[in-house]
Protein backbone atom coordinates (compact mmCIF):
# COMPACT_ATOMS: atom_id res chain seq x y z
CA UNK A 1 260.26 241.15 -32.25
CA UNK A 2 257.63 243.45 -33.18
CA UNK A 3 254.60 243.02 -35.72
CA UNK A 4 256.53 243.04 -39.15
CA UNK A 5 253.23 242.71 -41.05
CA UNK A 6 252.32 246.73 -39.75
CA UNK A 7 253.54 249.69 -41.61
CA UNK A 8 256.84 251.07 -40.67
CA UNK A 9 255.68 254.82 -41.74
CA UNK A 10 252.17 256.24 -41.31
CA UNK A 11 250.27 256.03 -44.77
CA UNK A 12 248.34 258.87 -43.79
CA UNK A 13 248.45 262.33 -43.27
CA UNK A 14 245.35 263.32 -41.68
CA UNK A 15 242.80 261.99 -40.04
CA UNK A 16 238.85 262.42 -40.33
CA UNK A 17 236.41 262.21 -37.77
CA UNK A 18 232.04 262.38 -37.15
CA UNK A 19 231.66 263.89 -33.81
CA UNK A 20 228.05 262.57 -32.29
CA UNK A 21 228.74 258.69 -31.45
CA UNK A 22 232.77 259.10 -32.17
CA UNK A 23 234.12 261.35 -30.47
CA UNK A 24 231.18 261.72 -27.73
CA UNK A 25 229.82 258.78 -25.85
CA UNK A 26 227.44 256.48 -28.23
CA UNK A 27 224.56 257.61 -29.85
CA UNK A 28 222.16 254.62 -27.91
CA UNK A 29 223.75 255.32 -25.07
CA UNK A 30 222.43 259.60 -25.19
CA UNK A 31 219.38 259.29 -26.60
CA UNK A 32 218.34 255.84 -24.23
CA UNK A 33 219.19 258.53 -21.80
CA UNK A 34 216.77 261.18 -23.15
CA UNK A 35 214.11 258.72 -24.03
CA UNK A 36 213.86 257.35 -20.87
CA UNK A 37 213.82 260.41 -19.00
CA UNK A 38 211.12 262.03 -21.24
CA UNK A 39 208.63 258.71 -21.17
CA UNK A 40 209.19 258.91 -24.96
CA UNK A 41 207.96 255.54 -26.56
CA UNK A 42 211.04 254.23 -28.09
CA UNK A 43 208.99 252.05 -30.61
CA UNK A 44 207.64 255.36 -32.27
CA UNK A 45 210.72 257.20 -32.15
CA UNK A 46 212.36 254.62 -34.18
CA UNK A 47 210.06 254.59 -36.82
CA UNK A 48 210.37 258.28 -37.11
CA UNK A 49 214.23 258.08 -37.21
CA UNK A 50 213.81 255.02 -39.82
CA UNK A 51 211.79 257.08 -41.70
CA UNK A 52 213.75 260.74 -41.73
CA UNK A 53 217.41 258.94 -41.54
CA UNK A 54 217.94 255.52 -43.15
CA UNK A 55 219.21 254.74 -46.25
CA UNK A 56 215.57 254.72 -47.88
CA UNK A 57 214.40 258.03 -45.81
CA UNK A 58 213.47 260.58 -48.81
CA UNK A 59 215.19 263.32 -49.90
CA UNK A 60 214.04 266.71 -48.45
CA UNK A 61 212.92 264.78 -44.84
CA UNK A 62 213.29 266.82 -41.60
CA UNK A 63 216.53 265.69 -40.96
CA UNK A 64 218.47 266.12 -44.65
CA UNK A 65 217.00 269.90 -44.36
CA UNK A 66 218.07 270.39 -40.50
CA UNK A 67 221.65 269.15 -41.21
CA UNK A 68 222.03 271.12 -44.05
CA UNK A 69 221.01 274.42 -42.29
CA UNK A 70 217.93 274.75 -44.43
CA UNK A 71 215.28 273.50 -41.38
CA UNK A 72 216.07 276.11 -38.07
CA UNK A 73 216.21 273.68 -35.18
CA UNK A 74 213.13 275.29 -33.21
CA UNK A 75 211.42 274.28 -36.66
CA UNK A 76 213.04 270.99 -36.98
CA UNK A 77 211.58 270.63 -32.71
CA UNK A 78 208.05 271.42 -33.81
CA UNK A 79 207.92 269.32 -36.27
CA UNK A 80 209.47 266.07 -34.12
CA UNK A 81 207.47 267.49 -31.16
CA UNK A 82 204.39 266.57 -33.02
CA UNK A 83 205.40 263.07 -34.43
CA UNK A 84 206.81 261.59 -30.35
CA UNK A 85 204.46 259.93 -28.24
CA UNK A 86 205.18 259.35 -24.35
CA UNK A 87 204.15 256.58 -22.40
CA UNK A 88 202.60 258.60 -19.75
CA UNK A 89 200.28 260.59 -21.92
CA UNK A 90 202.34 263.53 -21.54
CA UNK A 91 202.54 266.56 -24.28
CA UNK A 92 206.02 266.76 -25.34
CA UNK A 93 207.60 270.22 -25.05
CA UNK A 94 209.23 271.60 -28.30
CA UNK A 95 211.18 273.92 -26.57
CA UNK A 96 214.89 273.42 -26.19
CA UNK A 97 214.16 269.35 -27.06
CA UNK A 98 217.38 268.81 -29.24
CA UNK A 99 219.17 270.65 -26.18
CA UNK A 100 217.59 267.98 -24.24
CA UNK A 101 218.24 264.86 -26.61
CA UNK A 102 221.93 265.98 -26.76
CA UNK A 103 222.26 267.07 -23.04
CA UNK A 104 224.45 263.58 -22.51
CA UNK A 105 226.47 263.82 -25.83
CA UNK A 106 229.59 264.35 -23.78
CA UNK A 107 232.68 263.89 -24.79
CA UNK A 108 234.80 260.73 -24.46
CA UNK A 109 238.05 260.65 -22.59
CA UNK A 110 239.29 258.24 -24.39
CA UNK A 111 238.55 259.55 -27.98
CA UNK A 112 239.20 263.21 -26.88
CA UNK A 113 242.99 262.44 -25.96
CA UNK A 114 243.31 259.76 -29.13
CA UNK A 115 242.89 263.01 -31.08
CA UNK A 116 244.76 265.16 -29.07
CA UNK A 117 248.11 262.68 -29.22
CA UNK A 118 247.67 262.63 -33.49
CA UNK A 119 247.89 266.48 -33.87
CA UNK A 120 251.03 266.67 -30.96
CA UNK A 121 252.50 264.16 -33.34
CA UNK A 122 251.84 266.51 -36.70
CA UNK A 123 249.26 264.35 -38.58
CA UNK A 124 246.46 266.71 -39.87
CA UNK A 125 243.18 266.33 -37.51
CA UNK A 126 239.39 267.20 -38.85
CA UNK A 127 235.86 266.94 -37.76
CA UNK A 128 233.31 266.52 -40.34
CA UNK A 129 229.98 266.30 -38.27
CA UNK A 130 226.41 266.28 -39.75
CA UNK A 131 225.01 269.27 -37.72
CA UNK A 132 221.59 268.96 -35.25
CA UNK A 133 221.97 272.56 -34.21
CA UNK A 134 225.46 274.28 -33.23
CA UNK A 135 225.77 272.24 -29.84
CA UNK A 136 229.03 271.60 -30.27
CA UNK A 137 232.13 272.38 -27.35
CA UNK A 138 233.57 275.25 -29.51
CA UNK A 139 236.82 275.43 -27.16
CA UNK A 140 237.89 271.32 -27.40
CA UNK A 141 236.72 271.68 -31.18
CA UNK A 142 239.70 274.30 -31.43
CA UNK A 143 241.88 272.35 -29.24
CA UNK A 144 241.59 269.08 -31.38
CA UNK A 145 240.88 269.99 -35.17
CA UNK A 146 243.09 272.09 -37.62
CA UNK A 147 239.85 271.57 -40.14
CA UNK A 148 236.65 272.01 -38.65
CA UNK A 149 233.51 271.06 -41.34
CA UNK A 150 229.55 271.08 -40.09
CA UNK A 151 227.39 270.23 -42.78
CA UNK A 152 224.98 272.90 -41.42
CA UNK A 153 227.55 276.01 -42.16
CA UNK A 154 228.02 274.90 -45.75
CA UNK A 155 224.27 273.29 -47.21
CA UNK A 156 225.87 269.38 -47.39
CA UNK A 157 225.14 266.78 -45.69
CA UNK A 158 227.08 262.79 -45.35
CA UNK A 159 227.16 260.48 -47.43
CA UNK A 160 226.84 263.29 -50.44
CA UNK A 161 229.87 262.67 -52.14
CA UNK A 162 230.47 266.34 -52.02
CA UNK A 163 230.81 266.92 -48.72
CA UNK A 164 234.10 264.64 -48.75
CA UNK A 165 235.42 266.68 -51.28
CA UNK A 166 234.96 269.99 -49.83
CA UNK A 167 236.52 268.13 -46.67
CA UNK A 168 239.97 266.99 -48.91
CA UNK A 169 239.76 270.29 -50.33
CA UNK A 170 239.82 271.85 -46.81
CA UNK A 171 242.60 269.42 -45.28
CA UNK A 172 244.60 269.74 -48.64
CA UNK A 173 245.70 266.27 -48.49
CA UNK A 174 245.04 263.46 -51.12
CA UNK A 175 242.24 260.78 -50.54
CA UNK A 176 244.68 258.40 -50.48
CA UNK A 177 246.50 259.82 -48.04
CA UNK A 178 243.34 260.22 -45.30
CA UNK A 179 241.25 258.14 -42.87
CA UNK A 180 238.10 258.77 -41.77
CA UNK A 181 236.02 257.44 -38.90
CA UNK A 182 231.85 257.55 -38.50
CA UNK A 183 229.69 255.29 -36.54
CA UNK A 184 227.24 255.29 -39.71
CA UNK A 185 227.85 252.38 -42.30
CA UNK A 186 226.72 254.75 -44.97
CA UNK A 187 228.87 257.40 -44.19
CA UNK A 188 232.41 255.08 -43.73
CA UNK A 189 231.74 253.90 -47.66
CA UNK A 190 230.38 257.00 -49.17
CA UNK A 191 234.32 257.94 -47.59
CA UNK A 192 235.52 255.23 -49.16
CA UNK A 193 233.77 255.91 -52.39
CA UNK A 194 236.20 258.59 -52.35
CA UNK A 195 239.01 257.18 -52.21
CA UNK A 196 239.36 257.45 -48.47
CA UNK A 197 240.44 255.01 -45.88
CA UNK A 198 237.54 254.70 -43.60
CA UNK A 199 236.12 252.55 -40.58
CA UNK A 200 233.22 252.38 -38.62
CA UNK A 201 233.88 253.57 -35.45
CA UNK A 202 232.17 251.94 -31.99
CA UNK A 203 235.09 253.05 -29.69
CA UNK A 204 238.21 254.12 -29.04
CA UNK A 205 240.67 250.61 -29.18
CA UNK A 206 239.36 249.44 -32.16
CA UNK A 207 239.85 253.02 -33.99
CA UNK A 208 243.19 252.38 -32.29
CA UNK A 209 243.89 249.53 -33.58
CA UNK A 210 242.92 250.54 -37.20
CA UNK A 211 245.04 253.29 -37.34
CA UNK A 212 247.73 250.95 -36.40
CA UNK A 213 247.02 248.96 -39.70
CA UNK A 214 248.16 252.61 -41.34
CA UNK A 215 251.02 253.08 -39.54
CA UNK A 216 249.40 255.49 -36.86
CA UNK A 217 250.43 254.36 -33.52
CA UNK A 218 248.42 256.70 -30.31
């Protein structure tokens, strides 16, 4: 016999996902990457990050005004040009450095084709991605997601609450009736603040196997 304690019928209709860390390899793993090959000091670039993107980072930091489109990213470079430090002494160069940072954000197999089998199978698909620029794969975007939402194209950012909203308003289905995936604590239960289903994400058989919990079998 088969699991009787799973849902017969999905409980969802559509189904919510962050892009950097979810559906690309992990964040660690791309910036490790980036750091190491640019001598950054890792120590320092942590504080900065603590400091522009925790929980306690203050409104109207760096990153808040890149993601919501208000910082340009050649202005959002200069300014975290100026705060890195490398190792060897070298200047940083400001020039194309998010390009850089983001240059092994690729895609993962495994994620990509999870998404791809839920809209073959009719359940609604969306990205909702805090924006660091507009590097994004515009063809697989189109390919995966019948809603596409970057925080940078409307002035919101995650966790606001109003994001989510503009998202359900977007996907036209009920809170209740949606599941959302991030790799950011803060962002999975400002979704379920909502009303939303939501899980942290860290790779593709667990997000499996919660969708399975909803009835969602991929």
């Amino acid at each position: 016999m088969g699991d009787t304690t799973l849902p017969q019928q999905p409980l969802v209709d559509a189904l919510i996902f962050d892009w950097g860390g979810v559906l690309t390899v992990s964040v660690p793993e791309f910036v490790g990457a980036w750091l190491h090959a640019e001598s950054i000091d890792r120590e320092v670039y942590g504080r900065i990050m603590r400091d522009w993107l925790s929980r306690e980072a203050l409104p109207g930091n760096p990153v808040f005004r890149l993601e919501t489109g208000e910082l340009s990213v050649p202005e959002f470079e200069r300014l975290l040009a100026a705060e890195l430090i490398t190792t060897s002494g070298a200047a940083i160069d400001e020039n194309g450095l998010l390009r850089r940072m983001f240059g092994g954000a690729t895609p993962d197999p495994a994620m990509v084709e999870l998404v791809r089998k839920a809209r073959a199978a009719g359940l609604h698909t969306a990205l909702l991605s805090n924006s660091w620029g507009e590097g994004y794969p515009k063809d697989l975007l189109l390919e995966l997601f019948d809603t596409i939402v970057i925080s940078g194209r409307i002035g919101l950012r995650k966790p606001d609450e109003r994001i989510y909203r503009h998202t359900l308003e977007q996907v036209a289905v009920p809170a209740g009736r949606c599941v959302f995936f991030d790799d950011a604590p803060i962002n999975v239960e400002a979704a379920q603040a909502v009303g939303m289903h939501a899980f942290r994400h860290t790779d593709a058989e667990s997000t499996r196997a919660h969708l399975a919990t909803l009835g969602v079998t991929l």
